[in-house]
PDB file of N, CA and C in Angstrom:
ATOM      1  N   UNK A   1      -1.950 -18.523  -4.837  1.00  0.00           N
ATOM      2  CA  UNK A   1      -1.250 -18.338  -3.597  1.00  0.00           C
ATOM      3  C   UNK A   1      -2.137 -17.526  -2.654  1.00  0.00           C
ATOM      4  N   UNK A   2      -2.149 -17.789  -1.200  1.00  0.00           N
ATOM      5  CA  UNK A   2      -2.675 -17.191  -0.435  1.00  0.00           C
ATOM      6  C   UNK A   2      -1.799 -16.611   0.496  1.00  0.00           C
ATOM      7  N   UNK A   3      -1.927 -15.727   0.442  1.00  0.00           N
ATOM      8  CA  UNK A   3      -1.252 -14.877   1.546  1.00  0.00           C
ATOM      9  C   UNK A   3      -2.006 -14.120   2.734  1.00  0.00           C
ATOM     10  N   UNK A   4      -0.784 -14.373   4.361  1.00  0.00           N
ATOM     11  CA  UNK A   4      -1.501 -14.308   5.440  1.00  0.00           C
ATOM     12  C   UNK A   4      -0.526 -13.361   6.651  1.00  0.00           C
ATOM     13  N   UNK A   5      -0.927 -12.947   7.195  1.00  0.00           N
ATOM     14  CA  UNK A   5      -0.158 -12.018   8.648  1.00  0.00           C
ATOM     15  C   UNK A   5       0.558 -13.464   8.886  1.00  0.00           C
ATOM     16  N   UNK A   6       1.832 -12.733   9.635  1.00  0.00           N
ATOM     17  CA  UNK A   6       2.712 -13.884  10.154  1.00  0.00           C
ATOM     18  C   UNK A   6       2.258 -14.237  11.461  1.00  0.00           C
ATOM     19  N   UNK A   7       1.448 -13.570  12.322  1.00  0.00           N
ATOM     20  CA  UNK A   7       0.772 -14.100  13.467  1.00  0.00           C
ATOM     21  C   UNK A   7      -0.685 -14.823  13.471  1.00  0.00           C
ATOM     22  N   UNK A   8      -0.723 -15.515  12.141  1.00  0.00           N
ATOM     23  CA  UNK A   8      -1.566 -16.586  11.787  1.00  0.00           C
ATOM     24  C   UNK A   8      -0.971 -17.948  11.779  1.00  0.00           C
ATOM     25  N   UNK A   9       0.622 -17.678  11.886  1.00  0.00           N
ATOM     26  CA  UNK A   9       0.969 -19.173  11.441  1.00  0.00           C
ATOM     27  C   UNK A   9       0.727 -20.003  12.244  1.00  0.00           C
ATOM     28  N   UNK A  10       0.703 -20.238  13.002  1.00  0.00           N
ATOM     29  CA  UNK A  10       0.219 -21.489  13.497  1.00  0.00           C
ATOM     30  C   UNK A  10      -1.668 -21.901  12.735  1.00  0.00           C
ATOM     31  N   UNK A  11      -2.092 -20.686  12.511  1.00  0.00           N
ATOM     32  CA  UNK A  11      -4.099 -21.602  12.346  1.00  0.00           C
ATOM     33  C   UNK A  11      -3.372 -22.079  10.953  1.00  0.00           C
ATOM     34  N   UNK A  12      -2.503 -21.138  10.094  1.00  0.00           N
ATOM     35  CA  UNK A  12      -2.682 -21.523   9.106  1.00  0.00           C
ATOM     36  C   UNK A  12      -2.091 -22.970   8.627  1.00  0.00           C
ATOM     37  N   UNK A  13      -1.274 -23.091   9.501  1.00  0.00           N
ATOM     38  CA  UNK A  13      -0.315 -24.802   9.365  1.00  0.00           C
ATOM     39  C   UNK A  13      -1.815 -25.705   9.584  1.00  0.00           C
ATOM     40  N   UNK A  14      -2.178 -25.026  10.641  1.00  0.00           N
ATOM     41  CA  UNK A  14      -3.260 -26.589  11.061  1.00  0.00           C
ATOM     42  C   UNK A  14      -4.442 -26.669   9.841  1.00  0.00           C
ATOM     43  N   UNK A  15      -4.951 -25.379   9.184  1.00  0.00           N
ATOM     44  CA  UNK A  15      -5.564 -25.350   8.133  1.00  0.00           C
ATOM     45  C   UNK A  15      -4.736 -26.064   7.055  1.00  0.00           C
ATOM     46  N   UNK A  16      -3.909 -25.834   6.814  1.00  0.00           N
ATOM     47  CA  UNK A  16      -3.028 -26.513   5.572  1.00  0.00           C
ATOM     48  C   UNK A  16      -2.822 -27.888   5.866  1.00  0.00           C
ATOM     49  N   UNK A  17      -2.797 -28.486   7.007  1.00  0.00           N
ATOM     50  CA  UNK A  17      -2.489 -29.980   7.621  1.00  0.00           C
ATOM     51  C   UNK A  17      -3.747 -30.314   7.033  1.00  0.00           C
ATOM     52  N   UNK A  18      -5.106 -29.864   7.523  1.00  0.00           N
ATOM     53  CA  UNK A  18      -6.118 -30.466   7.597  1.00  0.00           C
ATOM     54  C   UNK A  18      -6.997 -30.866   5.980  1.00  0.00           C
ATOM     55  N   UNK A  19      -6.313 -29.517   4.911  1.00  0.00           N
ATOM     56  CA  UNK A  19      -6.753 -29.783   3.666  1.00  0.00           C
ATOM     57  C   UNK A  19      -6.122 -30.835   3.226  1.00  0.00           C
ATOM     58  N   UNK A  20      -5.023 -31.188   3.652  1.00  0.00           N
ATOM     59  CA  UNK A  20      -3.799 -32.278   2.937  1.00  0.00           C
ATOM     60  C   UNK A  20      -5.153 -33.661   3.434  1.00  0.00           C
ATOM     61  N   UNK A  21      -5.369 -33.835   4.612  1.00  0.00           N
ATOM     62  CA  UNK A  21      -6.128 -34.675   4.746  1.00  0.00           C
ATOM     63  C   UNK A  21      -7.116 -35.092   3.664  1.00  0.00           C
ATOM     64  N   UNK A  22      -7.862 -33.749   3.934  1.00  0.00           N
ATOM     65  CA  UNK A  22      -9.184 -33.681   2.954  1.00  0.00           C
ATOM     66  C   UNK A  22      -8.842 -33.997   1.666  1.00  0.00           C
ATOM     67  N   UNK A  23      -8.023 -33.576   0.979  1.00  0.00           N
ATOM     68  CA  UNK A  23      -7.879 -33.800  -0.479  1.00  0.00           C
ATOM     69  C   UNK A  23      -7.411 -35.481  -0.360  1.00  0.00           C
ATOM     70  N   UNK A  24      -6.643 -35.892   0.700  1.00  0.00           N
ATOM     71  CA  UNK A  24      -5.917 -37.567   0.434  1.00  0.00           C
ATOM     72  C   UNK A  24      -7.737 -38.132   0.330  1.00  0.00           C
ATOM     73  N   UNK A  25      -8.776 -37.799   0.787  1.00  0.00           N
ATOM     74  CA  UNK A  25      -9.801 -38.338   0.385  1.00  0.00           C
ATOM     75  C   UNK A  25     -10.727 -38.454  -0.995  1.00  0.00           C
ATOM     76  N   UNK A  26      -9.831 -37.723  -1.555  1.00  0.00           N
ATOM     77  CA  UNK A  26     -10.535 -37.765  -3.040  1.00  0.00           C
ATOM     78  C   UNK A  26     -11.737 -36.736  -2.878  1.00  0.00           C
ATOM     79  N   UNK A  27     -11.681 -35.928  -2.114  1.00  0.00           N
ATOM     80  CA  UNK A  27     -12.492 -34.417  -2.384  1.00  0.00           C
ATOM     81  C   UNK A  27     -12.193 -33.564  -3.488  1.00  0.00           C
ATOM     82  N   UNK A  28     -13.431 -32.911  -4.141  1.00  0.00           N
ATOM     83  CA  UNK A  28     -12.727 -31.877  -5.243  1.00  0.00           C
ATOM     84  C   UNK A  28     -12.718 -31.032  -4.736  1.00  0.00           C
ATOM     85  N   UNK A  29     -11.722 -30.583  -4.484  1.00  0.00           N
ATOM     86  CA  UNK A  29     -10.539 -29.014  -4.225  1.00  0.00           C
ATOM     87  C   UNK A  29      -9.602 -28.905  -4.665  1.00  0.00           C
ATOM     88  N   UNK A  30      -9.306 -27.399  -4.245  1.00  0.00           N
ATOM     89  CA  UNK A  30      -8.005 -26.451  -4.653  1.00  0.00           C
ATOM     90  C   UNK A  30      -6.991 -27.450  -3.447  1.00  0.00           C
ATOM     91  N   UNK A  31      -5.987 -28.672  -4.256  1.00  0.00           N
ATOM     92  CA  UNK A  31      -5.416 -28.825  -3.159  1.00  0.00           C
ATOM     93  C   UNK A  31      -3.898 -28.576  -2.848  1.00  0.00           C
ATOM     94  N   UNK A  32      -3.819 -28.501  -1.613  1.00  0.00           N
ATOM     95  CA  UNK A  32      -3.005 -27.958  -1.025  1.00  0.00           C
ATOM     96  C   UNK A  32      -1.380 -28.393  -1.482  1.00  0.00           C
ATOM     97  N   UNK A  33      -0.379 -27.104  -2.141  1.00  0.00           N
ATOM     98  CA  UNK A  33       1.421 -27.622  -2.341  1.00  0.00           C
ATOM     99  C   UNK A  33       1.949 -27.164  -1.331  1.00  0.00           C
ATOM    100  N   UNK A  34       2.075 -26.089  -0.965  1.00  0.00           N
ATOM    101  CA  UNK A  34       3.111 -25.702   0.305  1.00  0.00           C
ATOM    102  C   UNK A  34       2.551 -24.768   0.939  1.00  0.00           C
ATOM    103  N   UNK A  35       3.758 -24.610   1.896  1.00  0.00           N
ATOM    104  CA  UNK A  35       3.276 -23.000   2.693  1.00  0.00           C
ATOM    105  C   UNK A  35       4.759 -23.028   3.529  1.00  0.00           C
ATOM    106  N   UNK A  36       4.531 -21.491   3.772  1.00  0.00           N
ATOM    107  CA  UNK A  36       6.213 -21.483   4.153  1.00  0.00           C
ATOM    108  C   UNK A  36       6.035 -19.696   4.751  1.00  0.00           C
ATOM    109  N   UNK A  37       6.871 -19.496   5.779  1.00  0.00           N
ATOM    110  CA  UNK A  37       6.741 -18.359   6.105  1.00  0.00           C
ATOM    111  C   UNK A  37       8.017 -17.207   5.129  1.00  0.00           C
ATOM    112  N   UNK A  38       7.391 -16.106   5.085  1.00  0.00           N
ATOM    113  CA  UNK A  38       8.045 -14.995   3.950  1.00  0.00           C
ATOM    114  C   UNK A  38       8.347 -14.287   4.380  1.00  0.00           C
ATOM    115  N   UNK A  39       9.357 -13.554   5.686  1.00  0.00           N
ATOM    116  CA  UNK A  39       9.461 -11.841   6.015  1.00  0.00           C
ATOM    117  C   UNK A  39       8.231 -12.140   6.876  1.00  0.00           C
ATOM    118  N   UNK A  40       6.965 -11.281   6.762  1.00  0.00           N
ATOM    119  CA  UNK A  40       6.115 -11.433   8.218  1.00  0.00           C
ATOM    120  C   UNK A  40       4.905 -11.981   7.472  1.00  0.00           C
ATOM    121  N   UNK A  41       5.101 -12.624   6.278  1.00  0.00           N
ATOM    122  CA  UNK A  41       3.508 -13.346   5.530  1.00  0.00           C
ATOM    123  C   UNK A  41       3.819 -15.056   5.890  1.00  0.00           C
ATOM    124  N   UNK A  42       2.962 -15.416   5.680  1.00  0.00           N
ATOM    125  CA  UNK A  42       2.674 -16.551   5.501  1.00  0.00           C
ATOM    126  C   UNK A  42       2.090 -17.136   3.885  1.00  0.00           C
ATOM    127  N   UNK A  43       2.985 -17.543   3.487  1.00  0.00           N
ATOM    128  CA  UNK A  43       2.170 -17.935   2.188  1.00  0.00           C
ATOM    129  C   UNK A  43       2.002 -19.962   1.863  1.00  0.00           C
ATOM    130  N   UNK A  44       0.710 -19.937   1.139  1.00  0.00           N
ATOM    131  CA  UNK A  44       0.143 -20.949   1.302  1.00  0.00           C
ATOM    132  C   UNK A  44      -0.199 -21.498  -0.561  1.00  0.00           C
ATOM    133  N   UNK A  45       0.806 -22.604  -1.175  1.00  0.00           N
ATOM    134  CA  UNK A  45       0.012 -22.322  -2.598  1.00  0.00           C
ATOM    135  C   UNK A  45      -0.892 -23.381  -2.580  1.00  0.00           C
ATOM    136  N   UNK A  46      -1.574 -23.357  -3.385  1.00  0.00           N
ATOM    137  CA  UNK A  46      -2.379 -24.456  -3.681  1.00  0.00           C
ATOM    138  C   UNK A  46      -2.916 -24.393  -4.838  1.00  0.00           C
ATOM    139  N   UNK A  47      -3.442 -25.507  -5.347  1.00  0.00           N
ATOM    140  CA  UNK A  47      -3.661 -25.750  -6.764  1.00  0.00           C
ATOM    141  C   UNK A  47      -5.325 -25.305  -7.389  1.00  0.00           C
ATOM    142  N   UNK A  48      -5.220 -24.468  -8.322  1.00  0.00           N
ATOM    143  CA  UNK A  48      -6.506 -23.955  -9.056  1.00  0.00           C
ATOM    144  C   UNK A  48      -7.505 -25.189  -9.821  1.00  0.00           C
ATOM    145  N   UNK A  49      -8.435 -24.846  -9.217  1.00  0.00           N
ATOM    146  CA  UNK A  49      -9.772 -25.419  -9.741  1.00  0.00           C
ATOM    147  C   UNK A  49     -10.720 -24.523 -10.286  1.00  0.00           C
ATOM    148  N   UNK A  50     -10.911 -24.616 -11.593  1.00  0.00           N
ATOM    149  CA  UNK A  50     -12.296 -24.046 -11.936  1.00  0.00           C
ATOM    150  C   UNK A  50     -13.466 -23.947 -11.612  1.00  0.00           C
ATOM    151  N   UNK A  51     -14.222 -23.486 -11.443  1.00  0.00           N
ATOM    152  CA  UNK A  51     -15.610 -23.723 -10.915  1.00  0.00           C
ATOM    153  C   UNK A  51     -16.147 -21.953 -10.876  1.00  0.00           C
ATOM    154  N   UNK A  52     -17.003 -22.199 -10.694  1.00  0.00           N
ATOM    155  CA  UNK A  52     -18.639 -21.385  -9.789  1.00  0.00           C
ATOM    156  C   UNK A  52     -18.961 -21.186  -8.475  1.00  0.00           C
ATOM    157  N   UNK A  53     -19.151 -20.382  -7.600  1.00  0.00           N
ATOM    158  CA  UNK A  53     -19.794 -20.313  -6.764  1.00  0.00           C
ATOM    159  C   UNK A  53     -21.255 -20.643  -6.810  1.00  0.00           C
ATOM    160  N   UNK A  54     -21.570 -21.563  -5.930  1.00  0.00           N
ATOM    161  CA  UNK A  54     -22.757 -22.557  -6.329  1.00  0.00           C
ATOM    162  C   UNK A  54     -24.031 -21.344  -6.103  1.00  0.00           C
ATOM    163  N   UNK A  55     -23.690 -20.987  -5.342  1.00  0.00           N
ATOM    164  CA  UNK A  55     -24.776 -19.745  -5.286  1.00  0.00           C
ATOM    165  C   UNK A  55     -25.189 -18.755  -6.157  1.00  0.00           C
ATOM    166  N   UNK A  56     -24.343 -18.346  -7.128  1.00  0.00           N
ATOM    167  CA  UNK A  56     -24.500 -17.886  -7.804  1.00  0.00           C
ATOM    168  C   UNK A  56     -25.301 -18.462  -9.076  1.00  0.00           C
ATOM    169  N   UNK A  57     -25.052 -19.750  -9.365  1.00  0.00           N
ATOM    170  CA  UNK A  57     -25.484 -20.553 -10.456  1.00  0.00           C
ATOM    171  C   UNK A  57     -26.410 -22.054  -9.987  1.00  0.00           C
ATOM    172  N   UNK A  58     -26.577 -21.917  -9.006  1.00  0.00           N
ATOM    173  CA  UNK A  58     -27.935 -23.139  -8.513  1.00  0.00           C
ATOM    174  C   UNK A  58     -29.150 -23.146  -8.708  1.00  0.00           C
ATOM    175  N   UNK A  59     -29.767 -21.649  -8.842  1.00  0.00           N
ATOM    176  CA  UNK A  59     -30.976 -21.375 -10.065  1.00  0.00           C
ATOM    177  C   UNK A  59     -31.222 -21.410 -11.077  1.00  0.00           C
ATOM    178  N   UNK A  60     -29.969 -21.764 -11.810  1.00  0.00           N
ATOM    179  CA  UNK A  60     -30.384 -21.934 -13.595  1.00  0.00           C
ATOM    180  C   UNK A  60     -30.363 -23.819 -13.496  1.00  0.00           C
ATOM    181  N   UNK A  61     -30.200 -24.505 -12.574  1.00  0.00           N
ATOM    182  CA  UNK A  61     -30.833 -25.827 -12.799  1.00  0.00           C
ATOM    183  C   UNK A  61     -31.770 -26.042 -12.369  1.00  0.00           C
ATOM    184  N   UNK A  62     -32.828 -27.560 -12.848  1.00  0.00           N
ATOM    185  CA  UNK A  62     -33.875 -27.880 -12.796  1.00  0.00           C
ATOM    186  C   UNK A  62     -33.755 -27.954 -10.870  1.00  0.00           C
ATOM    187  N   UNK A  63     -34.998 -28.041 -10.561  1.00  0.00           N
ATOM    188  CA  UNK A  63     -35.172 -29.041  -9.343  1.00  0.00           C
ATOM    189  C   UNK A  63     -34.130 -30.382  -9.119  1.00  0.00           C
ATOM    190  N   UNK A  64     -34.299 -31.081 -10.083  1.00  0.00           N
ATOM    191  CA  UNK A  64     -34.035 -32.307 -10.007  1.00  0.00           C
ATOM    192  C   UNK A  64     -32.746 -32.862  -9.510  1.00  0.00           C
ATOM    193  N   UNK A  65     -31.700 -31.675  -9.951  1.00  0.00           N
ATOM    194  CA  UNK A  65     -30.586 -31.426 -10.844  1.00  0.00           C
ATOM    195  C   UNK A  65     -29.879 -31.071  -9.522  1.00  0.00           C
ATOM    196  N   UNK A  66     -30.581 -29.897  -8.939  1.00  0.00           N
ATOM    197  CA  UNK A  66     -30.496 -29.121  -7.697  1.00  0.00           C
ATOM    198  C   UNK A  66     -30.100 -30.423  -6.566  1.00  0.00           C
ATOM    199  N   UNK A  67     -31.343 -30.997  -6.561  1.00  0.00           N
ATOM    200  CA  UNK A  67     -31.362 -32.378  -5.634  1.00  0.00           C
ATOM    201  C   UNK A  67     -29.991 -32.635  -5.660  1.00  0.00           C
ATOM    202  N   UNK A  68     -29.948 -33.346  -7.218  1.00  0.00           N
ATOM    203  CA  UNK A  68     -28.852 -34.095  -7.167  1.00  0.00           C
ATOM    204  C   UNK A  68     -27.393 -34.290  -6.868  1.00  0.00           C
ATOM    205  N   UNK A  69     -27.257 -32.417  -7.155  1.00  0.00           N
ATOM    206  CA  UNK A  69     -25.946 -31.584  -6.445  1.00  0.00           C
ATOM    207  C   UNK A  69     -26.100 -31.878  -4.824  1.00  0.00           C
ATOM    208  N   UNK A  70     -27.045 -31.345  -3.978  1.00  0.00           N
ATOM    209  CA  UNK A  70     -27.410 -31.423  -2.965  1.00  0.00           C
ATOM    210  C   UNK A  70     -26.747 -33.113  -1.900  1.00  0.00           C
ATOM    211  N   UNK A  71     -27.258 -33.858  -3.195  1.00  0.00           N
ATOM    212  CA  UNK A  71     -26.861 -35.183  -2.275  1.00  0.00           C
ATOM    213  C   UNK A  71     -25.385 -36.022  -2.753  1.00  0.00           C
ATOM    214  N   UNK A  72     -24.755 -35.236  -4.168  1.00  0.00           N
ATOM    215  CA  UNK A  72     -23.598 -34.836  -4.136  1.00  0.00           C
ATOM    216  C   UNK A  72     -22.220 -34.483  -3.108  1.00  0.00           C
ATOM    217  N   UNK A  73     -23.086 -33.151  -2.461  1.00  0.00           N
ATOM    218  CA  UNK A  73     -22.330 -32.555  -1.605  1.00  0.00           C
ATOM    219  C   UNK A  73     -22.411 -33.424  -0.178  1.00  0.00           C
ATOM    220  N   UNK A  74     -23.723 -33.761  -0.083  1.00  0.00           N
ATOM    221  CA  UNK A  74     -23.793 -34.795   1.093  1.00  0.00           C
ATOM    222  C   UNK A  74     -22.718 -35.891   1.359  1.00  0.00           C
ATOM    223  N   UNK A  75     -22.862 -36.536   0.166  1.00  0.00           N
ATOM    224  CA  UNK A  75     -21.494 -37.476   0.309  1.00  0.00           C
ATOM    225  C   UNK A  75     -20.495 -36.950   0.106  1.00  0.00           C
ATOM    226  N   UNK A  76     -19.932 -36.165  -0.035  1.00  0.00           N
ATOM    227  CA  UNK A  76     -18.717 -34.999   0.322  1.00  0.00           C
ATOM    228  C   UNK A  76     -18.319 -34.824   1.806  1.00  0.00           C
ATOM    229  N   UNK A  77     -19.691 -33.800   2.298  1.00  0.00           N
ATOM    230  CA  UNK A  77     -19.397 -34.202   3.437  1.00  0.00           C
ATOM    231  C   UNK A  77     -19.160 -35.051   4.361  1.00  0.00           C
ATOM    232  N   UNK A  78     -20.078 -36.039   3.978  1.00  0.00           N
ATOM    233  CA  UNK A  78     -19.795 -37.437   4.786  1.00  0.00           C
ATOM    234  C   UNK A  78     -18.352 -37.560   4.931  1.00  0.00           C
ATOM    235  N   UNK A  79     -17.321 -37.874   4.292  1.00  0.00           N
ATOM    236  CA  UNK A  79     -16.256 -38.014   3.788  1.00  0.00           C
ATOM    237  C   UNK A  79     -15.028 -36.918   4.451  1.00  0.00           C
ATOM    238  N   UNK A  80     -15.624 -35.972   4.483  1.00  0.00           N
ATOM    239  CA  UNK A  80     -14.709 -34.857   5.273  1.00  0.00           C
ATOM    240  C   UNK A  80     -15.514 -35.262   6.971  1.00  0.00           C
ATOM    241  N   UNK A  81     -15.910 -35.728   7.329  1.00  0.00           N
ATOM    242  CA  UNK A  81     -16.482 -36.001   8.417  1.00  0.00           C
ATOM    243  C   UNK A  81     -15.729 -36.818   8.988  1.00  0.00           C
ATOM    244  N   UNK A  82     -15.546 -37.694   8.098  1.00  0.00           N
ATOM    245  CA  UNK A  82     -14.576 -38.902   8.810  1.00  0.00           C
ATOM    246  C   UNK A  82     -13.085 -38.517   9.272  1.00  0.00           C
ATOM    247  N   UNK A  83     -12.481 -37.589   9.375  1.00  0.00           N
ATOM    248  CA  UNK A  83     -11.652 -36.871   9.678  1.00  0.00           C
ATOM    249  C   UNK A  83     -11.461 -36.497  11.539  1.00  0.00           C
TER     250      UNK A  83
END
């Protein structure tokens, strides 16, 4: 769950609209269940994914490997682009 000031709600709807998008594309993410305002929060759940921060762990692979993440993410983006 993410929790937010209640004078975010509006970015945060359009953020939450826009992941619903992203995930209907078959992106891997945390994707988006609800959001709903609380008293003066905004809360937002969404679904847990495991992972790494790539930064942290993009030096223990080869070159090659690196690339291959690299053009991975490329077509990722591509994909959130079309949006």
């Amino acid at each position: 769950m993410r929790v937010s000031d209640k004078s975010k709600l509006d970015y945060k709807k359009i953020e939450f609209d826009t992941m619903e998008k992203v995930a209907s594309l078959g992106v891997p993410m945390c994707k988006p269940i609800s959001i709903e305002l609380c008293d003066d929060e905004v809360h937002s759940l969404h679904e847990w994914i495991d992972g790494r921060d790539a930064i942290d762990s993009i030096l223990a692979y080869s070159e090659n490997q690196q690339y291959t993440y690299g053009v991975e993410a490329g077509k990722i983006l591509r994909k959130i682009h079309t949006i």
